[in-house]
Protein backbone atom coordinates (compact mmCIF):
# COMPACT_ATOMS: atom_id res chain seq x y z
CA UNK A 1 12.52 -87.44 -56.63
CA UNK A 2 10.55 -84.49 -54.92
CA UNK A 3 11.96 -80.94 -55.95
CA UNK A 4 12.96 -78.55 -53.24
CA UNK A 5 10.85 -74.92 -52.97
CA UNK A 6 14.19 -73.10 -54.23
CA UNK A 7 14.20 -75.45 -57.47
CA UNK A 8 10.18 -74.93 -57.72
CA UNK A 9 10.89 -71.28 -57.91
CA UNK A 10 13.45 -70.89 -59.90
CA UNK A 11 11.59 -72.62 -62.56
CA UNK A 12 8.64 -70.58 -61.65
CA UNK A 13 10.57 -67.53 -61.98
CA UNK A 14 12.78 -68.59 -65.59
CA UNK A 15 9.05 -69.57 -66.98
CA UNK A 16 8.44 -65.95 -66.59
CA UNK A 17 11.28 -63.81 -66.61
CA UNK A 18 11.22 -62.43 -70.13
CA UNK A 19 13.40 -59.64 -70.09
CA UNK A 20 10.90 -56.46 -70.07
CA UNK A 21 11.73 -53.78 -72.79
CA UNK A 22 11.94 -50.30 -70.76
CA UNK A 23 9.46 -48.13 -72.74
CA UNK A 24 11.14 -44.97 -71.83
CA UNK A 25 14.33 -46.40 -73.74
CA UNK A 26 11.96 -46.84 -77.09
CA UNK A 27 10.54 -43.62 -76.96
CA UNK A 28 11.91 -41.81 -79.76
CA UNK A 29 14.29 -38.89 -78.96
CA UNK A 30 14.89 -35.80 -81.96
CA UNK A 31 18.36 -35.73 -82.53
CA UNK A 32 20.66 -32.25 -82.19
CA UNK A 33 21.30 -30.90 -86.14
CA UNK A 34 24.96 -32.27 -85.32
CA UNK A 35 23.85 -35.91 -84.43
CA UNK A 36 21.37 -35.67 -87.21
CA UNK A 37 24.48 -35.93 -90.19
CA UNK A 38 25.23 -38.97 -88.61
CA UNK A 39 21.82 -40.85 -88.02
CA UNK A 40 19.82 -38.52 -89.78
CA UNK A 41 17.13 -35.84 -88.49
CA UNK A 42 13.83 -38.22 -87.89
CA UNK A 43 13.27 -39.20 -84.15
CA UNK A 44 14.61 -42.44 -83.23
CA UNK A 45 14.49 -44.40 -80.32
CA UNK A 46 17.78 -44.08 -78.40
CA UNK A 47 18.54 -48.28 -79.31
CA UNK A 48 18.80 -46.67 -82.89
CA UNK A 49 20.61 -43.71 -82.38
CA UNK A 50 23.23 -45.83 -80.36
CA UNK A 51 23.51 -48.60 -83.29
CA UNK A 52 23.83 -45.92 -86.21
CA UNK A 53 26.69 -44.19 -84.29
CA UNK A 54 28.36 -47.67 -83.99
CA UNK A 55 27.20 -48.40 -87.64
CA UNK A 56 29.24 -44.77 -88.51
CA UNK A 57 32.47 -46.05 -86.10
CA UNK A 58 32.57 -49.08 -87.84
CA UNK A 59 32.27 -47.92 -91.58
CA UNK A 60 34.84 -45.54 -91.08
CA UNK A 61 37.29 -47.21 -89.27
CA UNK A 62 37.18 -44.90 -86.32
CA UNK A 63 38.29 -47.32 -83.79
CA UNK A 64 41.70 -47.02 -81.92
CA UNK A 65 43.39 -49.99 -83.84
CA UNK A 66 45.67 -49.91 -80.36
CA UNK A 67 43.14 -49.58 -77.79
CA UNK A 68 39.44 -50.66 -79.40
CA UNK A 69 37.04 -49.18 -76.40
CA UNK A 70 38.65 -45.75 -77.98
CA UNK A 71 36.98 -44.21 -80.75
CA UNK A 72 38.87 -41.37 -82.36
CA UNK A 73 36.30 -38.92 -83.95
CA UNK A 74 36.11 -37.64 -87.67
CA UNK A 75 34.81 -34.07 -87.67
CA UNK A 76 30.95 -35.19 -87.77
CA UNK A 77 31.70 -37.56 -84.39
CA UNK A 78 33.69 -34.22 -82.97
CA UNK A 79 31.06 -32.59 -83.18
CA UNK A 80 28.57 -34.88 -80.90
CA UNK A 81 31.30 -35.85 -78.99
CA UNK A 82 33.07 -32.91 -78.19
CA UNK A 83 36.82 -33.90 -78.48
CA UNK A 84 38.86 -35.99 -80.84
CA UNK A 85 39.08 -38.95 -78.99
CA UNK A 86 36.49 -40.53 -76.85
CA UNK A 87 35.97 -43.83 -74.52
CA UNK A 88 33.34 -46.06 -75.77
CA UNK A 89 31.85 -46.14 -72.03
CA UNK A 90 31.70 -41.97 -72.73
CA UNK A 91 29.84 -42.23 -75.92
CA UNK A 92 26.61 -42.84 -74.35
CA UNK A 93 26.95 -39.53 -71.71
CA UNK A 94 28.07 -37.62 -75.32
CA UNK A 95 25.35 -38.51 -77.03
CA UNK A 96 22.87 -38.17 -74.52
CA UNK A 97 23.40 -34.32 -74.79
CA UNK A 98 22.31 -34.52 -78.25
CA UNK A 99 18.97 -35.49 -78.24
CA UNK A 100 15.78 -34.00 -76.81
């Protein structure tokens, strides 16, 4: 049975399509002195900061048991985030302003 071009490429293409790692995503970042209680004050790419913050949420219970895309902040998270409650899909924008 002859393959068709479209099934030729699509092999073509899954042979190679690796996902590719954005550098500027491992670069590491210096955290703010707030964000630095919380995934402490080396610089880390921002994978890391993200997955200590959620490492923090989780060890602390700081999920909405209710709603669990809402994380309600203990003073250190206030701090980086900026109010006492925060949307998961905010976090990032929050914690953006925190590193340099």
């Amino acid at each position: 049975m002859a393959k068709t071009s479209a099934q030729g490429q699509n092999q073509a293409a899954g042979a190679t399509s690796k996902k590719a790692v954005n550098p500027a995503l491992m670069k590491p970042v210096q955290p703010s002195s707030e964000l630095a209680e919380i995934v402490g004050s080396r610089p880390l790419p921002r994978s890391e900061i993200t997955k200590k913050v959620w490492d923090h949420i989780k060890k602390n219970n700081l999920q909405n048991p209710d709603n669990k895309r809402e994380i309600l902040a203990d003073d250190k998270l206030e701090r980086v985030f900026g109010a006492k409650k925060l949307s998961m899909f905010e976090m990032t924008k929050a914690i953006n302003r925190h590193v340099s």
